[in-house]
N, C-alpha and C. Protein backbone atom coordinates (compact mmCIF):
# COMPACT_ATOMS: atom_id res chain seq x y z
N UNK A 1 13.05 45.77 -29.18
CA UNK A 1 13.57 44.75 -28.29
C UNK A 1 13.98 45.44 -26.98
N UNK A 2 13.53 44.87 -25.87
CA UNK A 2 13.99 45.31 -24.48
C UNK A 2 15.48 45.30 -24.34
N UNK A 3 15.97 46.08 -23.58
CA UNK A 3 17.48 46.41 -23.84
C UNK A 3 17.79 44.66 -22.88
N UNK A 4 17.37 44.33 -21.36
CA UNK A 4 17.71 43.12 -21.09
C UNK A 4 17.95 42.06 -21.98
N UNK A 5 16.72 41.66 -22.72
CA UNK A 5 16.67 40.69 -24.20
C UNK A 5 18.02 40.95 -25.07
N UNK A 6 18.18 41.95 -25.33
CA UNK A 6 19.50 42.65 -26.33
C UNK A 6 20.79 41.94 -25.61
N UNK A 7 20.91 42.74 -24.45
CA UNK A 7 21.82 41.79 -23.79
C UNK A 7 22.66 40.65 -23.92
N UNK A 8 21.24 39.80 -23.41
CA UNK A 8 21.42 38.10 -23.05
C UNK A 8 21.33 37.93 -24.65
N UNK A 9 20.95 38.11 -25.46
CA UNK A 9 20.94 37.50 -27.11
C UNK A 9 22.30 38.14 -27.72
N UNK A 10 23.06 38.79 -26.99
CA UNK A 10 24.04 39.11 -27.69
C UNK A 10 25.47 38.72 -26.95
N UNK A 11 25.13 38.17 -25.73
CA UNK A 11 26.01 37.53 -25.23
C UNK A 11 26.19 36.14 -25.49
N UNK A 12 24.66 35.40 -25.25
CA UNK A 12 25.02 34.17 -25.97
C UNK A 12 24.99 34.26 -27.32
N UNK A 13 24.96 34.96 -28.22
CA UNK A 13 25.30 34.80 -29.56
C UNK A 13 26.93 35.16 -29.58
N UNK A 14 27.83 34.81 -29.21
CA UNK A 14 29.03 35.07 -29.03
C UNK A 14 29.93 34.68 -30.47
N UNK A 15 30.31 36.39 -30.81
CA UNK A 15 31.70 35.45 -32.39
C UNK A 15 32.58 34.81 -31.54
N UNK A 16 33.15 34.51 -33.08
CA UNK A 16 34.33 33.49 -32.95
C UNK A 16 35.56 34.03 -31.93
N UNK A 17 35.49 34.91 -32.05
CA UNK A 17 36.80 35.94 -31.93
C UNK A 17 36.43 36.25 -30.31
N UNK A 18 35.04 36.01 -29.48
CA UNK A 18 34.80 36.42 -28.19
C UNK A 18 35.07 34.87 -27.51
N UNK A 19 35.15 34.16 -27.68
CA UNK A 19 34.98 32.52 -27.74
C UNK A 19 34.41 32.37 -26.06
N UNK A 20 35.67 33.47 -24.82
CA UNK A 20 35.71 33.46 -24.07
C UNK A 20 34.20 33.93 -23.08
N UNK A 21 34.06 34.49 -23.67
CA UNK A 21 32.35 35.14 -23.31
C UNK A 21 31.88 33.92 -23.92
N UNK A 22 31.37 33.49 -24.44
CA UNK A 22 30.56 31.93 -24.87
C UNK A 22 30.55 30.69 -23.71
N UNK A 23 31.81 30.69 -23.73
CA UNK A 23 32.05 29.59 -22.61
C UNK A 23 31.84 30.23 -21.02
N UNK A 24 31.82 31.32 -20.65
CA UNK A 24 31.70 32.12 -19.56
C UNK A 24 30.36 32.20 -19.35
N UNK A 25 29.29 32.82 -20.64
CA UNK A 25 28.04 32.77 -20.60
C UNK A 25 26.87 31.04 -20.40
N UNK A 26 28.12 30.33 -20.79
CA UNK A 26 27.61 28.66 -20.53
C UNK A 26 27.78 28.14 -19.20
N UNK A 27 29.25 28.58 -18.83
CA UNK A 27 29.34 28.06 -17.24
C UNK A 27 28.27 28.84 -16.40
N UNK A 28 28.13 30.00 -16.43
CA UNK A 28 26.90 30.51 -15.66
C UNK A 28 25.36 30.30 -15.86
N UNK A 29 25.32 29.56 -16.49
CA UNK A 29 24.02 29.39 -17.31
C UNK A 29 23.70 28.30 -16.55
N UNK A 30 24.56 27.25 -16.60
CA UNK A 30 24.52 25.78 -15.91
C UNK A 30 24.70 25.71 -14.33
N UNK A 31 25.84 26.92 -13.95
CA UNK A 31 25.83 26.81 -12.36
C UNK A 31 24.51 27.25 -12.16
N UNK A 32 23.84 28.65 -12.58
CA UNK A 32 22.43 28.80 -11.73
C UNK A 32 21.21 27.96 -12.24
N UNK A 33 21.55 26.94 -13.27
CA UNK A 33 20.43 25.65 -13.67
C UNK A 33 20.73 24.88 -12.01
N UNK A 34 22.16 24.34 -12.29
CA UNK A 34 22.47 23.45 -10.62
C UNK A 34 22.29 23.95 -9.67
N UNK A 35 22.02 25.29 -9.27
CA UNK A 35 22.11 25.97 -8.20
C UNK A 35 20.71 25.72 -7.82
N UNK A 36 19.46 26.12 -8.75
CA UNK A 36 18.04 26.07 -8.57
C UNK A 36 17.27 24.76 -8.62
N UNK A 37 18.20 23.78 -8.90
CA UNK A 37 17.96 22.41 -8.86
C UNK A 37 18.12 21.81 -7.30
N UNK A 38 19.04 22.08 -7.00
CA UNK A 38 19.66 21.73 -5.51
C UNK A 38 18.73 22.25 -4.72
N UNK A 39 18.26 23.85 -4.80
CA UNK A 39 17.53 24.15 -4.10
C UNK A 39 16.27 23.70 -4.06
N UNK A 40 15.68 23.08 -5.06
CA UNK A 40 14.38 22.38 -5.57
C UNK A 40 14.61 21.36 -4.64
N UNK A 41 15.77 20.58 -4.68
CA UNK A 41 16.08 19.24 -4.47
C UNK A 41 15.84 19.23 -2.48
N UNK A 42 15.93 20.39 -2.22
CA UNK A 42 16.45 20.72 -0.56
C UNK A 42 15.48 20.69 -0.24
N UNK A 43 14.49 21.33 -0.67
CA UNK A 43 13.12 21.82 -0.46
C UNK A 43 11.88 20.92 -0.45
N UNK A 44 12.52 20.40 -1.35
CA UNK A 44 11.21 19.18 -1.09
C UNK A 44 11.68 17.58 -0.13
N UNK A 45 12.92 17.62 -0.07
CA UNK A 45 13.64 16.69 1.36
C UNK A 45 12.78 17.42 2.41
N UNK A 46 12.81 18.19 2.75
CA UNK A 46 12.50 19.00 3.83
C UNK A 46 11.00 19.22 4.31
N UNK A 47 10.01 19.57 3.17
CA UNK A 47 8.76 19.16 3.13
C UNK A 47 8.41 17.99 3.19
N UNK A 48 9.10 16.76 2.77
CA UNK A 48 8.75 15.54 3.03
C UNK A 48 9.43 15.10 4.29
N UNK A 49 10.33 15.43 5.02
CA UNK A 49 10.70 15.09 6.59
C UNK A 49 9.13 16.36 7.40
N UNK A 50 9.28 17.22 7.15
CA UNK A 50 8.12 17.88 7.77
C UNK A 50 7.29 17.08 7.90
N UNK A 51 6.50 16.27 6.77
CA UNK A 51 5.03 15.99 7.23
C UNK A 51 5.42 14.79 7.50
N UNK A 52 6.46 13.90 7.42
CA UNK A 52 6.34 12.75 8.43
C UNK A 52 6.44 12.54 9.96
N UNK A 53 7.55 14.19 10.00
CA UNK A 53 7.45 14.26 11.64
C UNK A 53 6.09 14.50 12.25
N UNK A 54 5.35 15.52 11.15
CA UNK A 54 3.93 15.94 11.68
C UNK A 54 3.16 14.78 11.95
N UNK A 55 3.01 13.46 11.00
CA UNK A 55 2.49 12.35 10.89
C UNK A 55 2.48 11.51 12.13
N UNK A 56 3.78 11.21 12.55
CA UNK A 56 4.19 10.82 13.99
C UNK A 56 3.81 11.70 14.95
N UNK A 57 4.08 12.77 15.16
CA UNK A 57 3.51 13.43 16.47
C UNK A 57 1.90 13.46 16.62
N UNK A 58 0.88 13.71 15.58
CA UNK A 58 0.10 14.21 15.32
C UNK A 58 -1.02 12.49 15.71
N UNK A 59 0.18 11.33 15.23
CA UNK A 59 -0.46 9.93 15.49
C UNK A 59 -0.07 9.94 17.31
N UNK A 60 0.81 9.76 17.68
CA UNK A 60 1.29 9.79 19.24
C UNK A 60 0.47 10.66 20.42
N UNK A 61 0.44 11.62 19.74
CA UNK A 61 -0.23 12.46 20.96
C UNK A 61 -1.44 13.08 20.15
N UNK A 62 -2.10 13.72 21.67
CA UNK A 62 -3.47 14.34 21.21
C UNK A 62 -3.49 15.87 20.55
N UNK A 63 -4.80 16.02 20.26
CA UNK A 63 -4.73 17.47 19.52
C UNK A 63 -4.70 18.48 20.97
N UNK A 64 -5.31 17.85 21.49
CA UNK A 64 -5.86 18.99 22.56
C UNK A 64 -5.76 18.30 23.88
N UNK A 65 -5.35 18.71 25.04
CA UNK A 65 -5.16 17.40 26.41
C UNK A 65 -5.74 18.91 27.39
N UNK A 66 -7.00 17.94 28.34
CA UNK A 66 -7.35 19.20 29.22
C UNK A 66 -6.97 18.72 30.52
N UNK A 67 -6.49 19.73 31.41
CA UNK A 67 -6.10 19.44 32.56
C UNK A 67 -6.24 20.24 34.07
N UNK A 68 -6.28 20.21 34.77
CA UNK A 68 -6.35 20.92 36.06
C UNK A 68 -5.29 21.88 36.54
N UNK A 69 -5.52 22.98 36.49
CA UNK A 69 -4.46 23.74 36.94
C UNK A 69 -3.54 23.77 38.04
N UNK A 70 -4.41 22.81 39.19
CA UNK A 70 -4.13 22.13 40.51
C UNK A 70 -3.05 20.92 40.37
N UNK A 71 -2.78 20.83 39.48
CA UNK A 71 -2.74 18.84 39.05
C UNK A 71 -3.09 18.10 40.14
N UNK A 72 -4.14 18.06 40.68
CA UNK A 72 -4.70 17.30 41.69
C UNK A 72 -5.66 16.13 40.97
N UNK A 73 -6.01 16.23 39.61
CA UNK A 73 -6.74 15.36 38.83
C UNK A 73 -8.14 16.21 38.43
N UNK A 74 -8.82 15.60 37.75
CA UNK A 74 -10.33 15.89 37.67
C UNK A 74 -10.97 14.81 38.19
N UNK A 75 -11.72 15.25 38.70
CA UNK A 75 -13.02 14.18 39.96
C UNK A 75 -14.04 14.40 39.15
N UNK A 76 -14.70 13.32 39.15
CA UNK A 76 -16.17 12.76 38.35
C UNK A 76 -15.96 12.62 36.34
N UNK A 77 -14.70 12.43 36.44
CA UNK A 77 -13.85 12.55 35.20
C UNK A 77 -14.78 11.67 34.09
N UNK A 78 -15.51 10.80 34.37
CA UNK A 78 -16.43 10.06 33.22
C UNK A 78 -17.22 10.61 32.46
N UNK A 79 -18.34 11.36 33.75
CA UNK A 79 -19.21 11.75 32.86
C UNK A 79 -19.14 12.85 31.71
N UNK A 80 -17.71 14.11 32.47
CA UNK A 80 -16.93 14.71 31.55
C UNK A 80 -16.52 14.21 30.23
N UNK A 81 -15.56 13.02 30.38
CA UNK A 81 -15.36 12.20 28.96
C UNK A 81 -16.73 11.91 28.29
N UNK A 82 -17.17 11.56 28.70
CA UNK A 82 -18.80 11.06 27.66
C UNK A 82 -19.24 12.60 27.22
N UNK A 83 -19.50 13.42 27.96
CA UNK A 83 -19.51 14.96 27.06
C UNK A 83 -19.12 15.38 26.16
N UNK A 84 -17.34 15.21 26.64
CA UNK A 84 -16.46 15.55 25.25
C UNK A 84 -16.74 14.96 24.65
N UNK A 85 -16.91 13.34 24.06
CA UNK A 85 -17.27 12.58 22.95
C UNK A 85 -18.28 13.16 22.38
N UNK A 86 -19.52 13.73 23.02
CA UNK A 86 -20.90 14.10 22.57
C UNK A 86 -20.32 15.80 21.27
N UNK A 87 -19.28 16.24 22.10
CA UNK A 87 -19.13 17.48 20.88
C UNK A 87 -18.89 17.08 19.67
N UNK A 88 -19.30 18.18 18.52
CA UNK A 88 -19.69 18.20 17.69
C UNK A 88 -17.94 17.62 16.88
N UNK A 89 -17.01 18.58 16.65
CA UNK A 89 -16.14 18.51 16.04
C UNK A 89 -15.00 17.57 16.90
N UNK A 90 -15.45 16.70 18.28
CA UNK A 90 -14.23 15.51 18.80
C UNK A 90 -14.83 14.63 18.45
N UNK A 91 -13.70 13.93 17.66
CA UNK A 91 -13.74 12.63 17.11
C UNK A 91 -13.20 11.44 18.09
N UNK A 92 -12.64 11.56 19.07
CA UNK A 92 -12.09 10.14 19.75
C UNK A 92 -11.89 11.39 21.28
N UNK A 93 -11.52 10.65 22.04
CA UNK A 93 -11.41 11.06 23.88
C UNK A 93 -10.56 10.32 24.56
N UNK A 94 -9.71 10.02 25.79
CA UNK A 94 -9.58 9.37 26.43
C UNK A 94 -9.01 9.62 27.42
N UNK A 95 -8.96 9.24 28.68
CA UNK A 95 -8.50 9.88 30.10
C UNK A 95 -6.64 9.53 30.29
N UNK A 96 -6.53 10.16 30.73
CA UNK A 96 -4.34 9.77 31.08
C UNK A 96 -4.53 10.44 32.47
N UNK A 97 -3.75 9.77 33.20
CA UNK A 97 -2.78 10.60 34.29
C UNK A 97 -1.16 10.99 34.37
N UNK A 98 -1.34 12.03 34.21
CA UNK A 98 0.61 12.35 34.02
C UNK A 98 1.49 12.54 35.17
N UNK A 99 2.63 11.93 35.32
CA UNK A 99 3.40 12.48 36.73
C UNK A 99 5.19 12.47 35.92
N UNK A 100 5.52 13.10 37.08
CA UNK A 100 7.42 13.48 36.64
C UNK A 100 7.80 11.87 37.33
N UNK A 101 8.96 10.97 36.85
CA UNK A 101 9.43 10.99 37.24
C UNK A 101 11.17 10.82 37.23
N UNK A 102 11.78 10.06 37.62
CA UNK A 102 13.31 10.21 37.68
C UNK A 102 13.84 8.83 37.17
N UNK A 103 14.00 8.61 36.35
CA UNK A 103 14.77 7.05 35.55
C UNK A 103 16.23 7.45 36.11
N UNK A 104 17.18 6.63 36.55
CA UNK A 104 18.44 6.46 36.74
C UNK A 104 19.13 5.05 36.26
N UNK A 105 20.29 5.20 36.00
CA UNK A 105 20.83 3.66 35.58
C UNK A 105 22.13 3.83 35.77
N UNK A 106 22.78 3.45 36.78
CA UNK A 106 24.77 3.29 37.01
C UNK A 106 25.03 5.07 37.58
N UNK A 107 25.43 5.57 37.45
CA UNK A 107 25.87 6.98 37.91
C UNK A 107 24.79 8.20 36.90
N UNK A 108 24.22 7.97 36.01
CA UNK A 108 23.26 8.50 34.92
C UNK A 108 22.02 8.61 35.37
N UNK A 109 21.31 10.22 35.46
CA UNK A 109 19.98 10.06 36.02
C UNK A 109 19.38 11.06 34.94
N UNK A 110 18.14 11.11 34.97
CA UNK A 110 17.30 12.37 34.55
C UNK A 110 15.75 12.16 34.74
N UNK A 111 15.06 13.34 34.44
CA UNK A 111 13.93 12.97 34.37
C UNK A 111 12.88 13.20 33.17
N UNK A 112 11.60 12.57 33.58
CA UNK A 112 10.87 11.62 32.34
C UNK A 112 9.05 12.30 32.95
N UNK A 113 8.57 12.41 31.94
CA UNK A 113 6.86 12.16 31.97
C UNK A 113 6.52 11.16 31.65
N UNK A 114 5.66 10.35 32.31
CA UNK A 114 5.16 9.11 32.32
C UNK A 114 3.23 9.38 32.71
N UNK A 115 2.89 8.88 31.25
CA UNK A 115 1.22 8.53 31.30
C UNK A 115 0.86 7.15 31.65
N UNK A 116 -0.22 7.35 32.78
CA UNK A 116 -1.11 6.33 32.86
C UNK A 116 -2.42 6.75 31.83
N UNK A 117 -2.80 5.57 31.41
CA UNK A 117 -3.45 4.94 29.99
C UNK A 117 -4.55 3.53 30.67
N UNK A 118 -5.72 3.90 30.05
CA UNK A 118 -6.80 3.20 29.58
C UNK A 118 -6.17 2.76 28.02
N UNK A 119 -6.15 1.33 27.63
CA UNK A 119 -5.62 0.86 26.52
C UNK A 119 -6.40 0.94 25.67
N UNK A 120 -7.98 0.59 25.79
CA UNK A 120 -8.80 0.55 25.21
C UNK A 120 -9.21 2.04 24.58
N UNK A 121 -8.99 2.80 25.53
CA UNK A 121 -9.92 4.50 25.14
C UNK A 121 -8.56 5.13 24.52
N UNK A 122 -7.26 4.29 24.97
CA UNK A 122 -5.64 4.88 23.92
C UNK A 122 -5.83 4.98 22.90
N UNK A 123 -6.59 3.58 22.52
CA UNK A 123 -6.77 3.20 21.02
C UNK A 123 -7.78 4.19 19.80
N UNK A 124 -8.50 4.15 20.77
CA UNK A 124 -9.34 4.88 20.13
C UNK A 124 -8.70 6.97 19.47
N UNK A 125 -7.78 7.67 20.13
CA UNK A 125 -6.93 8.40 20.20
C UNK A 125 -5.97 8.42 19.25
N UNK A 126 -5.30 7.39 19.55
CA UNK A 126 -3.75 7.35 18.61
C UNK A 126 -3.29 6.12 18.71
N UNK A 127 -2.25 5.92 17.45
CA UNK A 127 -1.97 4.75 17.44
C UNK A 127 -0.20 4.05 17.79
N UNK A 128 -0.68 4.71 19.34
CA UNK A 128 1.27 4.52 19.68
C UNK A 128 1.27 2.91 20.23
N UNK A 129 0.17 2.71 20.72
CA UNK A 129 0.10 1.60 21.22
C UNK A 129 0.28 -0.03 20.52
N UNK A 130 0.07 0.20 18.95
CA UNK A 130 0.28 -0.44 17.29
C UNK A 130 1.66 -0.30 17.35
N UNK A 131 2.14 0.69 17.14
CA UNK A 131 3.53 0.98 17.04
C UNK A 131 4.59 0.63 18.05
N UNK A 132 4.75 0.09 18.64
CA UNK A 132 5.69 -0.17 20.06
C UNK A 132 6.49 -1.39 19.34
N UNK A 133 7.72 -0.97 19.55
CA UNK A 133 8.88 -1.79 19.15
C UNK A 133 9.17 -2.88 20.15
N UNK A 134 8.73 -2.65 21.19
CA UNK A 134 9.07 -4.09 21.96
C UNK A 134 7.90 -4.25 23.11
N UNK A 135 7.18 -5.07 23.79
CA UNK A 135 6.48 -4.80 25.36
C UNK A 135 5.49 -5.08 24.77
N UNK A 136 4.35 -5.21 25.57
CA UNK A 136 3.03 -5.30 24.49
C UNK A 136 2.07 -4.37 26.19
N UNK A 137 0.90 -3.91 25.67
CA UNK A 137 0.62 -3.26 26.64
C UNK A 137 -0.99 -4.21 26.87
N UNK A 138 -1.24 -5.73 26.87
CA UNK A 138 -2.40 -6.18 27.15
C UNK A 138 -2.31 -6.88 28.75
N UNK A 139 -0.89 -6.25 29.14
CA UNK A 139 -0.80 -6.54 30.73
C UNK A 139 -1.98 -5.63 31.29
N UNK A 140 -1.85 -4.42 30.75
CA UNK A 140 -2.74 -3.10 31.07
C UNK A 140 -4.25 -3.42 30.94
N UNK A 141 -4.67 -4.33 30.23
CA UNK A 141 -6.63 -4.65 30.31
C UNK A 141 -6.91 -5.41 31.50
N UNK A 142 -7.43 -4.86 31.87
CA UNK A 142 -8.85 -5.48 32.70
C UNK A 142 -9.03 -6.87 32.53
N UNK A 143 -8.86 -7.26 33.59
CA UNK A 143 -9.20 -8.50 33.71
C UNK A 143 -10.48 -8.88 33.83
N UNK A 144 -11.06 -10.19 32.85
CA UNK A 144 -12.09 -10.52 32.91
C UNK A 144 -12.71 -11.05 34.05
N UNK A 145 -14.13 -10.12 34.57
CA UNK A 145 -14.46 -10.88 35.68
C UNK A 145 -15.31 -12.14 35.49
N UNK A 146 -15.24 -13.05 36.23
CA UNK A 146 -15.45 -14.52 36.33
C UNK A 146 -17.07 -14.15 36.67
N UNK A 147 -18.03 -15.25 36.18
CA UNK A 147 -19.25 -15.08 36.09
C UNK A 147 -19.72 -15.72 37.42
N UNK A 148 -20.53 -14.82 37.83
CA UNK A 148 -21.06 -15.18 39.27
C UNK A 148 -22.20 -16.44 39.06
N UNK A 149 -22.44 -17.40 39.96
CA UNK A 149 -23.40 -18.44 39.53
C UNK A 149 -24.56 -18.08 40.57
């Protein structure tokens, strides 16, 4: 018998006369059962907030956003988008324009990034536009043009 084994079998085999070692060898037995439980218990809270935050960000924004080092825009920006769609491993595309700016309200200011959005090519991207708690964004389509006679 391994001297460890010897040990632990002779501690919890406790006489009558040790009583105190019995009950000593039980309370520790149970705190590091609760101890490795809790930590079980932490661990998987935590993995499951992980992948829902991942879930949300990963739905909201893009994998990859290309941009001009100028921020002056990209010019002839279409036929670019129809390219990217054509690669092999992009699954969806769509154009934004980003600018800073400054929201204020009563003595309270700061500032904000704000995208301009194609609704239609949003959609196709991510699905923040589904998700919006209040506003609806079909102010943003294109208006139908009226048929010429």
């Amino acid at each position: 018998m391994r001297f460890e084994l010897f040990v632990a079998a002779r501690y919890l085999r406790a006489k009558r006369r040790q009583a105190v070692v019995g009950v000593i060898t039980a309370i520790s037995v149970i705190g590091v059962a609760a101890g490795v439980a809790s930590l079980i218990i932490a661990l998987a809270i935590t993995n499951g907030m992980r992948r829902d935050m991942q879930e949300k960000l990963v739905g909201s924004t893009s994998h990859v956003m290309l941009m001009r080092v100028a921020n002056d825009g990209i010019r002839d920006w279409r036929p670019l988008l129809q390219r990217l769609r054509g690669l092999p491993h992009v699954t969806a595309a769509a154009p934004g324009l980003y600018g800073q700016v400054l929201i204020s309200r009563g003595a309270r200011s700061g500032g904000a990034l704000i995208e301009g959005i194609i609704p239609a090519d949003q959609r196709t991207v991510s699905d923040i536009l589904g998700t919006m708690s209040s506003g609806s964004a079909d102010t943003l389509e294109p208006a139908a043009q009226p048929a010429s006679p």
